[in-house]
N, C-alpha and C. Protein backbone atom coordinates (compact mmCIF):
# COMPACT_ATOMS: atom_id res chain seq x y z
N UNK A 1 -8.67 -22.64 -53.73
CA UNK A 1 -7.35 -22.04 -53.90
C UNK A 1 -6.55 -22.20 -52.61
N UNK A 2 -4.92 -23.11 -52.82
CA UNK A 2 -4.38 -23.05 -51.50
C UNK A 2 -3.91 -21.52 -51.00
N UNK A 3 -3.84 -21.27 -49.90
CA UNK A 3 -2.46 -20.71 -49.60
C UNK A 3 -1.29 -20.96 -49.12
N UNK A 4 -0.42 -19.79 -49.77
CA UNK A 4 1.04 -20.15 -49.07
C UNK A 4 1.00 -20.41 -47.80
N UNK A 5 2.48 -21.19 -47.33
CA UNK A 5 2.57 -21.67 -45.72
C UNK A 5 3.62 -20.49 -45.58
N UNK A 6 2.90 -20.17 -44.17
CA UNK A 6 3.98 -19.54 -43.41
C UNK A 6 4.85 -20.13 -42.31
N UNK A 7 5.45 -19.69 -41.74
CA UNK A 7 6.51 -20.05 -41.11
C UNK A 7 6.12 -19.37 -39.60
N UNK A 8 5.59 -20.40 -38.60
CA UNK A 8 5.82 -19.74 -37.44
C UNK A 8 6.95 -20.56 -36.13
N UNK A 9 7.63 -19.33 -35.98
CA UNK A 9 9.04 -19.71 -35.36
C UNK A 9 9.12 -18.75 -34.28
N UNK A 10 9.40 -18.91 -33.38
CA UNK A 10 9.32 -18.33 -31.71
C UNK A 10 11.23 -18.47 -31.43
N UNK A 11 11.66 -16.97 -31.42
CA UNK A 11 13.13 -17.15 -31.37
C UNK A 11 13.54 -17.44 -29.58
N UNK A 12 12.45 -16.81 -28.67
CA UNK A 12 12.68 -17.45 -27.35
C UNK A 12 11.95 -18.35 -26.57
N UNK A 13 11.59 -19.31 -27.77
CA UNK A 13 10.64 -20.32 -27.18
C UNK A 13 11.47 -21.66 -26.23
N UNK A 14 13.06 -21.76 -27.12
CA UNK A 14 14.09 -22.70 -26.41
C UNK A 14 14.41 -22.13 -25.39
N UNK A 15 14.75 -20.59 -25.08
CA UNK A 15 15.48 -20.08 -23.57
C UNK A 15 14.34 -20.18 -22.74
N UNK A 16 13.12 -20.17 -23.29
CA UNK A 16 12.16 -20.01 -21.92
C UNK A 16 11.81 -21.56 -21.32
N UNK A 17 12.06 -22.45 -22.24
CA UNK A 17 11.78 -23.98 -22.34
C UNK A 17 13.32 -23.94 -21.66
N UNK A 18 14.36 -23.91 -21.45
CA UNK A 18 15.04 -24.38 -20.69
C UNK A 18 14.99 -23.66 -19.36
N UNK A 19 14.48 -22.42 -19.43
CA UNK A 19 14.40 -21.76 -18.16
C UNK A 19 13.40 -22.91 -17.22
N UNK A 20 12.34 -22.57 -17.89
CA UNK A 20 11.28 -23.54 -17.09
C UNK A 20 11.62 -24.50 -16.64
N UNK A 21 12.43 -25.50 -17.39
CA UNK A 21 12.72 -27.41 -17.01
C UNK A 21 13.71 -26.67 -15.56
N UNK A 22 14.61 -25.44 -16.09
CA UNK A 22 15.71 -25.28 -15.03
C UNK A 22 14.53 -25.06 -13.76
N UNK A 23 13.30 -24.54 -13.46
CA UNK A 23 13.34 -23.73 -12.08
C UNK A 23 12.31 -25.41 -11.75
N UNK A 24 12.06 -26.34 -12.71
CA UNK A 24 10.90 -27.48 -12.11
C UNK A 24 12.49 -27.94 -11.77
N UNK A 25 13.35 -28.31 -11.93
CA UNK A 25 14.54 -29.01 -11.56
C UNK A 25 15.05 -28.62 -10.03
N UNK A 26 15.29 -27.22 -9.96
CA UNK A 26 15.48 -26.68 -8.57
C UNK A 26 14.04 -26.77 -7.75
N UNK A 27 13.02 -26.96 -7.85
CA UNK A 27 12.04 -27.02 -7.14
C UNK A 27 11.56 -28.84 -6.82
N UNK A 28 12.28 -29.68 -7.86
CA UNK A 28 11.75 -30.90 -7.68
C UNK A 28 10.58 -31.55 -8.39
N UNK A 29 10.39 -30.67 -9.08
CA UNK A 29 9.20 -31.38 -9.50
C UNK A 29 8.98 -32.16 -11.14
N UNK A 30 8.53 -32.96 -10.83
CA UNK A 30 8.66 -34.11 -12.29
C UNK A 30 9.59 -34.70 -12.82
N UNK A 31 10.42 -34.74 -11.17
CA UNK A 31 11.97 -35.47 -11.52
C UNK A 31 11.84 -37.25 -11.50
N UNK A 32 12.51 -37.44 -12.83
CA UNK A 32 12.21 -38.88 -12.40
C UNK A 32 13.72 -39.73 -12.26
N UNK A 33 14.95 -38.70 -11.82
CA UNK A 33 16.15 -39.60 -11.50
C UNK A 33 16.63 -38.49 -10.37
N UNK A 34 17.45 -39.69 -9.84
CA UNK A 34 18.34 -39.16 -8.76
C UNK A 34 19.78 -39.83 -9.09
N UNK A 35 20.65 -38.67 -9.33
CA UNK A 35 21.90 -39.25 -10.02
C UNK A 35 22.83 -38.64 -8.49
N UNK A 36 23.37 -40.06 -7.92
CA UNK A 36 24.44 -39.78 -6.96
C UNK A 36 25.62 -39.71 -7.18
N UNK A 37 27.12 -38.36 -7.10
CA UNK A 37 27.96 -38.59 -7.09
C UNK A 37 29.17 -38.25 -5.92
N UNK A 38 30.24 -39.23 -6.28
CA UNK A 38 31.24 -39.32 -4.72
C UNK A 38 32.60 -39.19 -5.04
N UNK A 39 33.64 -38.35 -4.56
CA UNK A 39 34.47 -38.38 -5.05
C UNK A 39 34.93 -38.05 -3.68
N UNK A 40 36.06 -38.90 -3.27
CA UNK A 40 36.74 -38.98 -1.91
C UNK A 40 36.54 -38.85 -0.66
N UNK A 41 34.97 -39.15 -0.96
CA UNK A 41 34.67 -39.52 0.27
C UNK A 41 33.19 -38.48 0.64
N UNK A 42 33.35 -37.27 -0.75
CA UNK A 42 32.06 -36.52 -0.43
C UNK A 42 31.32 -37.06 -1.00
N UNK A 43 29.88 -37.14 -1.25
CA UNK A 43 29.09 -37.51 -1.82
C UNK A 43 27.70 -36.96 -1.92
N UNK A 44 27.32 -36.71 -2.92
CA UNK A 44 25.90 -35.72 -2.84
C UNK A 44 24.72 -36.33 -3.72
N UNK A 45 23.84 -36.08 -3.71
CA UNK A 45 22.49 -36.16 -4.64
C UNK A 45 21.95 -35.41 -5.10
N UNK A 46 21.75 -35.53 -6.75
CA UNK A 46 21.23 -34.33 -7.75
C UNK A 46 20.04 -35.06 -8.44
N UNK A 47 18.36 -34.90 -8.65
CA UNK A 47 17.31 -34.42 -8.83
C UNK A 47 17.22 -34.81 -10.45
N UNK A 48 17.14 -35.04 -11.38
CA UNK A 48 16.60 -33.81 -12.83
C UNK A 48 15.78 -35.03 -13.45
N UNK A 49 15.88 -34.69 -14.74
CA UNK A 49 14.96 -35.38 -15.66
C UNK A 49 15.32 -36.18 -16.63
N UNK A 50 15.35 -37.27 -16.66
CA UNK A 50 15.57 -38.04 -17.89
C UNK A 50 15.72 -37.19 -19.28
N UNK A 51 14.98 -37.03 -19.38
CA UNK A 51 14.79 -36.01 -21.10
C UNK A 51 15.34 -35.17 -21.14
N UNK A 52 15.62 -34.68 -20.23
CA UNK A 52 16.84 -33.23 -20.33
C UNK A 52 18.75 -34.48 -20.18
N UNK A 53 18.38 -35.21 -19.64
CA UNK A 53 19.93 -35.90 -19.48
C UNK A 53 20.17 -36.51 -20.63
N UNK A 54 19.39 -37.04 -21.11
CA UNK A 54 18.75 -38.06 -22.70
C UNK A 54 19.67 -37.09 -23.57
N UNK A 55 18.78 -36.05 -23.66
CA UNK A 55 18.52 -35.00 -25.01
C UNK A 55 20.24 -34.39 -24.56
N UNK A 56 21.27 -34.45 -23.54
CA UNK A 56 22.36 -33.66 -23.62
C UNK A 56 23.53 -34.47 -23.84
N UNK A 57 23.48 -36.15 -22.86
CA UNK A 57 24.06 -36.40 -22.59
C UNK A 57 23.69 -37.68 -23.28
N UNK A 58 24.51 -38.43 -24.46
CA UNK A 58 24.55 -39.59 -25.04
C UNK A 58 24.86 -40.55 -24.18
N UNK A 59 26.22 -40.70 -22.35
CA UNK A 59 26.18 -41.46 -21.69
C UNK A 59 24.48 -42.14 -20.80
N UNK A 60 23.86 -41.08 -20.44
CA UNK A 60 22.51 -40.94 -19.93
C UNK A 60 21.60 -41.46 -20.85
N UNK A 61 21.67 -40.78 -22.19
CA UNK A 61 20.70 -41.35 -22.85
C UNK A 61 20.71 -43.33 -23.54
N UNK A 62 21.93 -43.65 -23.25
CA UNK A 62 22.16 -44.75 -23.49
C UNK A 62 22.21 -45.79 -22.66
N UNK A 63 22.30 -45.51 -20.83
CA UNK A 63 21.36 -45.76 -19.67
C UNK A 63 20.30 -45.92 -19.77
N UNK A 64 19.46 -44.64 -20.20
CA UNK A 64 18.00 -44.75 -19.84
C UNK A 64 17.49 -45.62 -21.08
N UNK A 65 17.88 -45.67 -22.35
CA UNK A 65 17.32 -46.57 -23.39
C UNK A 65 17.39 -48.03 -23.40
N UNK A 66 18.74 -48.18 -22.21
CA UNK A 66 18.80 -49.82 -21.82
C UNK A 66 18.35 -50.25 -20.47
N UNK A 67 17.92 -49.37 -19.93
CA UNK A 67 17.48 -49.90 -18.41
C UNK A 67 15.82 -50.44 -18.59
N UNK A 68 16.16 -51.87 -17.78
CA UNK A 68 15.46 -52.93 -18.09
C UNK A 68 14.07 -52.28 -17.38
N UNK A 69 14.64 -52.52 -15.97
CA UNK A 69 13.30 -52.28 -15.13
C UNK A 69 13.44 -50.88 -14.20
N UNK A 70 12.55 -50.89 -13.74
CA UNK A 70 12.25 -49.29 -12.50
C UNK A 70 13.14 -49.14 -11.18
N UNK A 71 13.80 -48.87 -10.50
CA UNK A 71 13.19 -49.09 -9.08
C UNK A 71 12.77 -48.06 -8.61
N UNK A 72 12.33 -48.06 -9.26
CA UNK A 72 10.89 -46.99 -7.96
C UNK A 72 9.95 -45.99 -8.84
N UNK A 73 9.54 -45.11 -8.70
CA UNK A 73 9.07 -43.73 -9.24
C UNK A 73 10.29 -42.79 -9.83
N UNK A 74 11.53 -43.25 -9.18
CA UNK A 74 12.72 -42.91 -9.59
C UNK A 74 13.68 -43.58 -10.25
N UNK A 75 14.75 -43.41 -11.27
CA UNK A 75 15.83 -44.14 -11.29
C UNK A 75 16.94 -43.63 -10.59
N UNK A 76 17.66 -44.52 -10.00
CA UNK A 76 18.86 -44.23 -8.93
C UNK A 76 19.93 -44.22 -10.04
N UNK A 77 20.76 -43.33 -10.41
CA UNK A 77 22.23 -43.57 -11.08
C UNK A 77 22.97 -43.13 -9.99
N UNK A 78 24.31 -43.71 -9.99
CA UNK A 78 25.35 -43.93 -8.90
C UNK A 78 26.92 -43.25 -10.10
N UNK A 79 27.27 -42.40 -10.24
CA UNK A 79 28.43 -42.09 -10.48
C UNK A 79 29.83 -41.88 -9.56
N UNK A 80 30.79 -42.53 -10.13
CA UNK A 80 32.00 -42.60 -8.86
C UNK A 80 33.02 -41.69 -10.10
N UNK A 81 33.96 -41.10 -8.78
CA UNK A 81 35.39 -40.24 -9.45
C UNK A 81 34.43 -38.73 -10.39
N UNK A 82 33.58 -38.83 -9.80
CA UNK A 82 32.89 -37.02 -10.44
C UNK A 82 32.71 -36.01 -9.15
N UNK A 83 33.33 -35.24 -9.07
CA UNK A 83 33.11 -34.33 -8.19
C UNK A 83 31.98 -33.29 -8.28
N UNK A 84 31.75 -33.41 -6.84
CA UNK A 84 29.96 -32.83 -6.99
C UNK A 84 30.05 -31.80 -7.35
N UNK A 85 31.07 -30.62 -7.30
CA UNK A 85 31.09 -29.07 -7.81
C UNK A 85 30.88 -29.03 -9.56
N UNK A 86 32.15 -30.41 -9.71
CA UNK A 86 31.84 -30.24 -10.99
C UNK A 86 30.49 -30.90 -12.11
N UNK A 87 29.40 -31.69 -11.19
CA UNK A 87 28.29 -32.58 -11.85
C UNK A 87 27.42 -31.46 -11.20
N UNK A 88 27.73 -30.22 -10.24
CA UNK A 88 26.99 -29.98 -10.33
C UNK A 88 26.37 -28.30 -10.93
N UNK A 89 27.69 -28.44 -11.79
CA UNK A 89 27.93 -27.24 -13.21
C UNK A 89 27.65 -27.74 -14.49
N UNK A 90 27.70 -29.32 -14.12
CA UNK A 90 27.11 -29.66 -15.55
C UNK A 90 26.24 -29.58 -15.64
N UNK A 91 24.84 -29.71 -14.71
CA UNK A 91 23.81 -30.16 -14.47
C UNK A 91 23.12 -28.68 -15.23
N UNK A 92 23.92 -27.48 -14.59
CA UNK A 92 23.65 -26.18 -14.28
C UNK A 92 23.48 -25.79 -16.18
N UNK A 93 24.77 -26.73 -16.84
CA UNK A 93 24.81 -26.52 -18.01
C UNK A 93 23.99 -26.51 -19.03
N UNK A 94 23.35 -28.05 -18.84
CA UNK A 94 22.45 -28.74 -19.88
C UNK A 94 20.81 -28.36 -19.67
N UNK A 95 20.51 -27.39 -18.45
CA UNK A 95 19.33 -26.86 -17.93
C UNK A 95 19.25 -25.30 -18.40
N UNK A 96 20.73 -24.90 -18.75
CA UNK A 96 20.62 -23.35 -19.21
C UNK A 96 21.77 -23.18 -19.72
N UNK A 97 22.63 -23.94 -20.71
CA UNK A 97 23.54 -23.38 -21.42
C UNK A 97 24.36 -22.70 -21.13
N UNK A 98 24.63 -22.29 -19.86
CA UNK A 98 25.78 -21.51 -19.18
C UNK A 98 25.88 -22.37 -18.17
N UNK A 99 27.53 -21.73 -17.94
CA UNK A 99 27.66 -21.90 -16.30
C UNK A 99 28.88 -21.36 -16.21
N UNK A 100 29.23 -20.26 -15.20
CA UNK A 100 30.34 -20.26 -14.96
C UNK A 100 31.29 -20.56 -13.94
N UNK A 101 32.29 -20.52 -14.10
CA UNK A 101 33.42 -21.63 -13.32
C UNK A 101 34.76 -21.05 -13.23
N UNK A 102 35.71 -21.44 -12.30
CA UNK A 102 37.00 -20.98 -12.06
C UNK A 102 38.17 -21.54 -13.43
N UNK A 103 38.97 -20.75 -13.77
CA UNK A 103 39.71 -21.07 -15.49
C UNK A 103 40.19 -22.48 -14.72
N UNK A 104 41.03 -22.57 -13.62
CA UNK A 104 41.49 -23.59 -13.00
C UNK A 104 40.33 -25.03 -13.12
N UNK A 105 39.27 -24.83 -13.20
CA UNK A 105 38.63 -25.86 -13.63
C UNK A 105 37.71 -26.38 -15.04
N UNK A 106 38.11 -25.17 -16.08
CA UNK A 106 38.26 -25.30 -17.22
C UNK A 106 38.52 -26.93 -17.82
N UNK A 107 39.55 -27.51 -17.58
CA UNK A 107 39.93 -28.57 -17.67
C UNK A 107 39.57 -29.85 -17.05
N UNK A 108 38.64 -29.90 -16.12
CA UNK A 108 38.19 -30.42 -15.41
C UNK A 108 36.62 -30.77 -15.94
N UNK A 109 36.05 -29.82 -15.99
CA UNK A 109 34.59 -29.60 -17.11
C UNK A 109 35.15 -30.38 -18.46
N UNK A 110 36.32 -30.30 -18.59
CA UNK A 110 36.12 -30.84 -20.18
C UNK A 110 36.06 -32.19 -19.93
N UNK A 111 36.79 -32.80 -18.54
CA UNK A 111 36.51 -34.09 -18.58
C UNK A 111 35.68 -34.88 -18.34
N UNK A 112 34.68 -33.90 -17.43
CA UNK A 112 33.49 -34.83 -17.52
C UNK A 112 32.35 -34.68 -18.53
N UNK A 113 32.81 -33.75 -19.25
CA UNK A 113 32.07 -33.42 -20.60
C UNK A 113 32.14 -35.06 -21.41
N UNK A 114 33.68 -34.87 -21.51
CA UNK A 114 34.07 -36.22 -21.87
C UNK A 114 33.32 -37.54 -21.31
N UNK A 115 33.52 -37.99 -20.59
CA UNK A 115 32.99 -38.68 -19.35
C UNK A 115 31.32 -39.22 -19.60
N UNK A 116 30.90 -38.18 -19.95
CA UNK A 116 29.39 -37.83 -19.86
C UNK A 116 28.90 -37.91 -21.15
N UNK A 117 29.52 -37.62 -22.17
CA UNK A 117 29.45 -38.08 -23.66
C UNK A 117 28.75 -36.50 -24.13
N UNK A 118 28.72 -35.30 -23.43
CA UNK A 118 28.11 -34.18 -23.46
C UNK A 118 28.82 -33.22 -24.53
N UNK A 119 28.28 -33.33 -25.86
CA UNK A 119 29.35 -32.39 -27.26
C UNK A 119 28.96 -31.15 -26.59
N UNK A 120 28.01 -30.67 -26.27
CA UNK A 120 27.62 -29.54 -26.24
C UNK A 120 28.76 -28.51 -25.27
N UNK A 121 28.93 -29.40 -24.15
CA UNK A 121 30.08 -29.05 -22.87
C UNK A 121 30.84 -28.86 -23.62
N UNK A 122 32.01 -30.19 -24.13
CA UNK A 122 33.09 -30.40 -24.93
C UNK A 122 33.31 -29.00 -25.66
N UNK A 123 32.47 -29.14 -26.54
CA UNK A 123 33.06 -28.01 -27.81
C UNK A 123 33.29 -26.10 -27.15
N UNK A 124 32.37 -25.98 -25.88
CA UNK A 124 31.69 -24.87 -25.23
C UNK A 124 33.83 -25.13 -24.25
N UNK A 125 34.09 -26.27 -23.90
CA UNK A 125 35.27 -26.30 -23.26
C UNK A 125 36.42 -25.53 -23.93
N UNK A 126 36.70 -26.45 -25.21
CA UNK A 126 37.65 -26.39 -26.42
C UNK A 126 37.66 -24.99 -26.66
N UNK A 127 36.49 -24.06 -26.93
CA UNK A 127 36.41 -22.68 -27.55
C UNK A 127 37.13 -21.52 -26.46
N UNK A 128 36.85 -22.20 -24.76
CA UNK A 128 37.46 -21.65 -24.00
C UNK A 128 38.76 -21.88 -23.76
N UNK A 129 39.28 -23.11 -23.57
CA UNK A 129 40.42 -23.08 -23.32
C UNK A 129 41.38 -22.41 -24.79
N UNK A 130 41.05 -22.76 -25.89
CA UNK A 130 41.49 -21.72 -27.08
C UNK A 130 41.86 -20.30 -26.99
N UNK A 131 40.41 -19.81 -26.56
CA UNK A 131 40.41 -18.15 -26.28
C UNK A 131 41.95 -17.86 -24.96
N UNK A 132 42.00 -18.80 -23.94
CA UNK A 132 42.62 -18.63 -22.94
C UNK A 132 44.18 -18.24 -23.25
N UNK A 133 44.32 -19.95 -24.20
CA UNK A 133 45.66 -19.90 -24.63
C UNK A 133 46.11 -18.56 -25.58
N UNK A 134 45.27 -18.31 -26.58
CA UNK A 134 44.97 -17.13 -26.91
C UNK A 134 45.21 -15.99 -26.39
N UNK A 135 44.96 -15.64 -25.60
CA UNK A 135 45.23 -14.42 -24.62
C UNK A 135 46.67 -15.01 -23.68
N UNK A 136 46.56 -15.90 -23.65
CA UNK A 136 48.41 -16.01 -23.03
C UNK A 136 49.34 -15.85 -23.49
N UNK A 137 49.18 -16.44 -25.30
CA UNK A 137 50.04 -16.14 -26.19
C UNK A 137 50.28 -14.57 -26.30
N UNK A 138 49.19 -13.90 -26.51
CA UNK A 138 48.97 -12.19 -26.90
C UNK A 138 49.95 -11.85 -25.41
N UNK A 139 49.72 -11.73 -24.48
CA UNK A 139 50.17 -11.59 -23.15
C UNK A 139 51.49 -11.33 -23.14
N UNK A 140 52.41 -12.93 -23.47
CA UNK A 140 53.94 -13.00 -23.83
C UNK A 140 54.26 -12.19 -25.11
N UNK A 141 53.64 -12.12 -25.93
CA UNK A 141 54.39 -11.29 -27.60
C UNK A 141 54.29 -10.07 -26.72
N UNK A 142 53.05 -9.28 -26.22
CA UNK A 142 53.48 -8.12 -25.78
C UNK A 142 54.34 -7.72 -24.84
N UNK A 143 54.73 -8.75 -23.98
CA UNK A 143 55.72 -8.65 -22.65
C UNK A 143 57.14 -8.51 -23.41
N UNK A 144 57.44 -9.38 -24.30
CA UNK A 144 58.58 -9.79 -25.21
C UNK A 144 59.05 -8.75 -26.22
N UNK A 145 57.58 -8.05 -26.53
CA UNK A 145 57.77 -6.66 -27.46
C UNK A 145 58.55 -5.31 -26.62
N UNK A 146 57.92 -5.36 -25.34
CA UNK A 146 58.04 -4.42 -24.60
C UNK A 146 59.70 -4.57 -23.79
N UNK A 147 59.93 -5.75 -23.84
CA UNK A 147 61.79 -5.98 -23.36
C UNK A 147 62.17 -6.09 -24.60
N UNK A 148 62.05 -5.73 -26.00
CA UNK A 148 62.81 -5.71 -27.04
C UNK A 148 62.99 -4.05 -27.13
N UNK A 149 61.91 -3.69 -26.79
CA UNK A 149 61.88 -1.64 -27.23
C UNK A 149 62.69 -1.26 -26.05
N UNK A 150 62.45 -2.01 -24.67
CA UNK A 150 63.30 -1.58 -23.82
C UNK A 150 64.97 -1.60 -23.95
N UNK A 151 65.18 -2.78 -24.56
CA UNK A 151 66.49 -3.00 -24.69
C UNK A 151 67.08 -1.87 -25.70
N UNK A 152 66.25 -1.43 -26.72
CA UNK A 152 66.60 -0.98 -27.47
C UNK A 152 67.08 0.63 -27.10
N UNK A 153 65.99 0.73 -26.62
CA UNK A 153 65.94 2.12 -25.88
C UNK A 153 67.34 2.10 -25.40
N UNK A 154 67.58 1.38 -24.33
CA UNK A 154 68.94 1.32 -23.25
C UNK A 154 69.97 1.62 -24.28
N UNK A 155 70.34 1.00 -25.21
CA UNK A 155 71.39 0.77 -26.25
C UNK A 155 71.09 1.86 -27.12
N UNK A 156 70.22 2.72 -27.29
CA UNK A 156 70.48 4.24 -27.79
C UNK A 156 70.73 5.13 -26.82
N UNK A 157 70.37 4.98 -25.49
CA UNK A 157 70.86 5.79 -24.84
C UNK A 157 72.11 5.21 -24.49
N UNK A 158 72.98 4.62 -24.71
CA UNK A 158 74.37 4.14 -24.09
C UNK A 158 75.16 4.68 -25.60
N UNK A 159 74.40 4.52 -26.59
CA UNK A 159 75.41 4.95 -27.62
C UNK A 159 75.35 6.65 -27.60
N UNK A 160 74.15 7.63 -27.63
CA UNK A 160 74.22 8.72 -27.18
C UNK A 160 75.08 9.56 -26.26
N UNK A 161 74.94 8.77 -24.86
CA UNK A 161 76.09 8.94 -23.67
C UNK A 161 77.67 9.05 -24.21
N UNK A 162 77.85 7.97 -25.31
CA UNK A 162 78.68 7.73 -25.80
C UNK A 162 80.07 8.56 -26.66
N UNK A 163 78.41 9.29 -27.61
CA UNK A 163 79.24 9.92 -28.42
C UNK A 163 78.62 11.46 -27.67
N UNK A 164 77.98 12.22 -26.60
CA UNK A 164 78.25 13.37 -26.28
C UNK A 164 79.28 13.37 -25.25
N UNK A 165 80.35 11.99 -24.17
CA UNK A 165 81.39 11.80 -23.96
C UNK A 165 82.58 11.94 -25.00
N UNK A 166 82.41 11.74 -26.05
CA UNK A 166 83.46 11.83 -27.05
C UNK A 166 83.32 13.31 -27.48
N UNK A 167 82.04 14.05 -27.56
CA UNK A 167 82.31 15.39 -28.20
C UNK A 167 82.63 16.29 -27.07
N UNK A 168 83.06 15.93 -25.76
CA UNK A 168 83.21 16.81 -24.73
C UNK A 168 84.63 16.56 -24.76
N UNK A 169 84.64 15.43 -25.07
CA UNK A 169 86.61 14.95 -24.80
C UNK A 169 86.95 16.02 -25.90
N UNK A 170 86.61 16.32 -27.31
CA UNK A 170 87.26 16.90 -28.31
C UNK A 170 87.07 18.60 -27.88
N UNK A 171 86.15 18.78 -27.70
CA UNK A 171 86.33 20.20 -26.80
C UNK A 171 87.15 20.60 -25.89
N UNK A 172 87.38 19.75 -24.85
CA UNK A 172 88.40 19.58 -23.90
C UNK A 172 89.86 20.37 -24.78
N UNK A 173 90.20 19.03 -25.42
CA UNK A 173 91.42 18.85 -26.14
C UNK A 173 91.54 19.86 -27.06
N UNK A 174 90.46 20.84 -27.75
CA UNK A 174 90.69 22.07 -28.34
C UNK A 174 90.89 22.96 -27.37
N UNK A 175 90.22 23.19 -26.28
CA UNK A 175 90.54 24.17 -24.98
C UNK A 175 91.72 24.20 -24.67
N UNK A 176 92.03 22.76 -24.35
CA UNK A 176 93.38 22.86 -23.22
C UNK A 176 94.56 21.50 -24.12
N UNK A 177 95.25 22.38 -25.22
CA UNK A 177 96.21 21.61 -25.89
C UNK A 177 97.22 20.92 -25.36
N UNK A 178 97.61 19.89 -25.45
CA UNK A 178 98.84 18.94 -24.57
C UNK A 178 100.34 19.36 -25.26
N UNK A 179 100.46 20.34 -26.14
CA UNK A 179 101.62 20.97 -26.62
C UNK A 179 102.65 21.33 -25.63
N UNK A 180 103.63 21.04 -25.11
CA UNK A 180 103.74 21.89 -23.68
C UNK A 180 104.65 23.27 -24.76
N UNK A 181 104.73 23.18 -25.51
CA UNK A 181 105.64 24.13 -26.59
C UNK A 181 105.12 25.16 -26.38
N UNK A 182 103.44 25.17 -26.15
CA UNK A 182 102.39 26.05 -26.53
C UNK A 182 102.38 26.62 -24.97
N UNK A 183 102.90 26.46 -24.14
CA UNK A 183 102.40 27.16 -22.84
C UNK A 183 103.91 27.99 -22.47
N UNK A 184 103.69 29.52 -22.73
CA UNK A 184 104.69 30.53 -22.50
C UNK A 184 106.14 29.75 -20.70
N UNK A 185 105.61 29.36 -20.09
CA UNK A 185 106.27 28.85 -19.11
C UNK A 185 107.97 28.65 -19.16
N UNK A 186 106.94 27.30 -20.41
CA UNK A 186 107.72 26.37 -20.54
C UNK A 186 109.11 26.47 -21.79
N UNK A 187 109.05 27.65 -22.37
CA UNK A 187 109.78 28.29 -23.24
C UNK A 187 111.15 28.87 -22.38
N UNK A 188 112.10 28.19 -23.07
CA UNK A 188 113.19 28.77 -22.64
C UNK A 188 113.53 30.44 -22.64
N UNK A 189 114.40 31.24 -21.86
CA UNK A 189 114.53 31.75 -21.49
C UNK A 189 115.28 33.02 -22.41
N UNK A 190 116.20 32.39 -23.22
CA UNK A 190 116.96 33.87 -24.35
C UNK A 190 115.75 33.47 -25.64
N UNK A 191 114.14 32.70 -25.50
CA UNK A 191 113.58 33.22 -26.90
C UNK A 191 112.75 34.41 -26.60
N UNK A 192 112.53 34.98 -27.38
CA UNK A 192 111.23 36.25 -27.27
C UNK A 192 110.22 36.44 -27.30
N UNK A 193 109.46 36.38 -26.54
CA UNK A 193 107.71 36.20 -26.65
C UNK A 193 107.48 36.91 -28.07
N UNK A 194 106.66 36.57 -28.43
CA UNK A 194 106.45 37.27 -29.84
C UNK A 194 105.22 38.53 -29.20
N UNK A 195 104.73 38.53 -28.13
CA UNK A 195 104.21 39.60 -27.49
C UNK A 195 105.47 40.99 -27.18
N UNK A 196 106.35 40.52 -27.01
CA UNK A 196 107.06 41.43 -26.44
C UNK A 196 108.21 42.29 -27.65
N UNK A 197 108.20 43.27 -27.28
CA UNK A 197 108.76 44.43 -28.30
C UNK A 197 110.14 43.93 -28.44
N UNK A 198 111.00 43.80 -29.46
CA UNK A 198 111.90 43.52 -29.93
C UNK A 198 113.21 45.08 -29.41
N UNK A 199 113.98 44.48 -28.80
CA UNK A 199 115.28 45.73 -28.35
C UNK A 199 115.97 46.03 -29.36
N UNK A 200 116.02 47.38 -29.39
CA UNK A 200 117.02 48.09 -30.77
C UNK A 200 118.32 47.45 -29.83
N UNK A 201 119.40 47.24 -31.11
CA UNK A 201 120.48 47.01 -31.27
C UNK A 201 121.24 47.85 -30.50
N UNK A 202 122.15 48.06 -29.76
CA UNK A 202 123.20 49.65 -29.59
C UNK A 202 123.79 49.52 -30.37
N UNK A 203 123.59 51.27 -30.67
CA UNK A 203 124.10 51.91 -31.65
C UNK A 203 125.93 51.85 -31.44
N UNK A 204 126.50 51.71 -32.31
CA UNK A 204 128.41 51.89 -32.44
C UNK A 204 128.38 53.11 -32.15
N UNK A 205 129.81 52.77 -31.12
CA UNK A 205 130.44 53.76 -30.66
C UNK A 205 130.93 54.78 -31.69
C-alpha cells in the first residue's frame, strides 16, 4: 500500500541561503570572480560568485556561459561607466534582496539594473520610484487643497467684514438722520417747537 506524498517546504530556507552566500562573500571565501569597476577615475574591486551573478544577473550569466577559457582560479570582469557605490548596492542586492540607498539615486540603481540585465533590481526600482511619485502627487493635492480652503476662508471673512460694515453704516444712519429739518437748530425762528406750550391769544379790549 502506497502512501500519500507530503510536502516538505522550509519557508526560511532561501533567507538563510542568501544570508550565508552573503557573509562567504564578505569574508572571501569560494569566490571565483573579481568584477572591477571605474568610473572617473575611481576604481575598485568586488569578490562574489558566479552562481549568485548567473542566477541574478542575465548580463553575467551570459559572460560566464560564453567564456572560453580561465585565467586563473579567478575570472577577472572589467566593467567601465558603473560607479562603485552603485555596483556596490547591487552586489549588496542580489546577496540579500535589500539594499538601501539615497531617493537621489533611485534612478541610478535602475540603470544599472538595466545595464546588468537584473529584473529583480528593475521591477524592486519601478515599485519605488511609483510609490515616490505617489507621495509627491498626494503632497501637491494636499498643498493645493489647503490654498483652496484658505482662499476660501479669506473670501468669507472679507464678505462678513463686509456686510457687519454695512449693518453698522445702517445703524449709524438710524441714530444720526441727515434731515437737517429734523434738528430743532435749524428751524426757523416764528415756528413752534411742538414741545413748547402754545400762547393764549389776548383777550379784546
Amino acid at each position: 500500500m502506497e502512501s500519500n506524498a507530503v510536502l516538505l517546504e522550509s519557508k526560511s530556507s532561501p533567507i538563510n541561503l542568501l544570508n550565508e552566500m552573503h557573509q562567504q562573500r564578505l569574508l572571501g571565501h569560494l569566490c571565483d570572480v573579481t568584477v572591477s569597476v571605474e568610473y572617473q577615475g575611481v576604481r575598485a574591486e568586488f569578490v562574489a560568485h558566479k552562481a549568485v551573478l548567473a542566477a541574478t544577473s542575465k548580463f553575467f550569466k551570459e559572460m560566464f556561459l560564453n567564456e572560453k577559457g580561465m585565467d586563473g582560479p579567478r575570472t577577472n570582469v572589467f566593467l567601465n561607466e558603473v560607479q562603485v557605490a552603485d555596483f556596490a548596492s547591487f552586489l549588496e542586492f542580489v546577496y540579500t534582496a535589500k539594499v538601501e540607498v539615497e531617493e537621489d539615486r533611485v534612478q541610478r540603481m535602475l540603470e544599472i539594473a538595466e545595464k546588468l540585465k537584473c529584473l529583480d533590481l528593475s521591477e524592486t526600482c519601478f515599485q519605488l520610484k511609483k510609490q515616490m511619485l505617489e507621495s509627491v502627487l498626494l503632497e501637491l493635492q494636499n498643498f493645493s487643497e489647503s490654498q483652496n480652503s484658505e482662499e476660501e476662508s479669506a473670501t468669507q471673512s472679507s464678505i462678513l467684514l463686509e456686510s457687519k460694515a454695512a449693518a453698522v453704516a445702517e445703524v449709524d444712519q438710524a441714530d444720526c438722520p441727515l434731515d437737517p429739518l429734523d434738528f430743532p437748530a435749524d428751524r426757523p425762528s416764528n415756528e413752534r417747537s411742538p414741545e413748547m406750550p402754545a400762547t393764549k391769544p389776548k383777550e379784546r379790549m
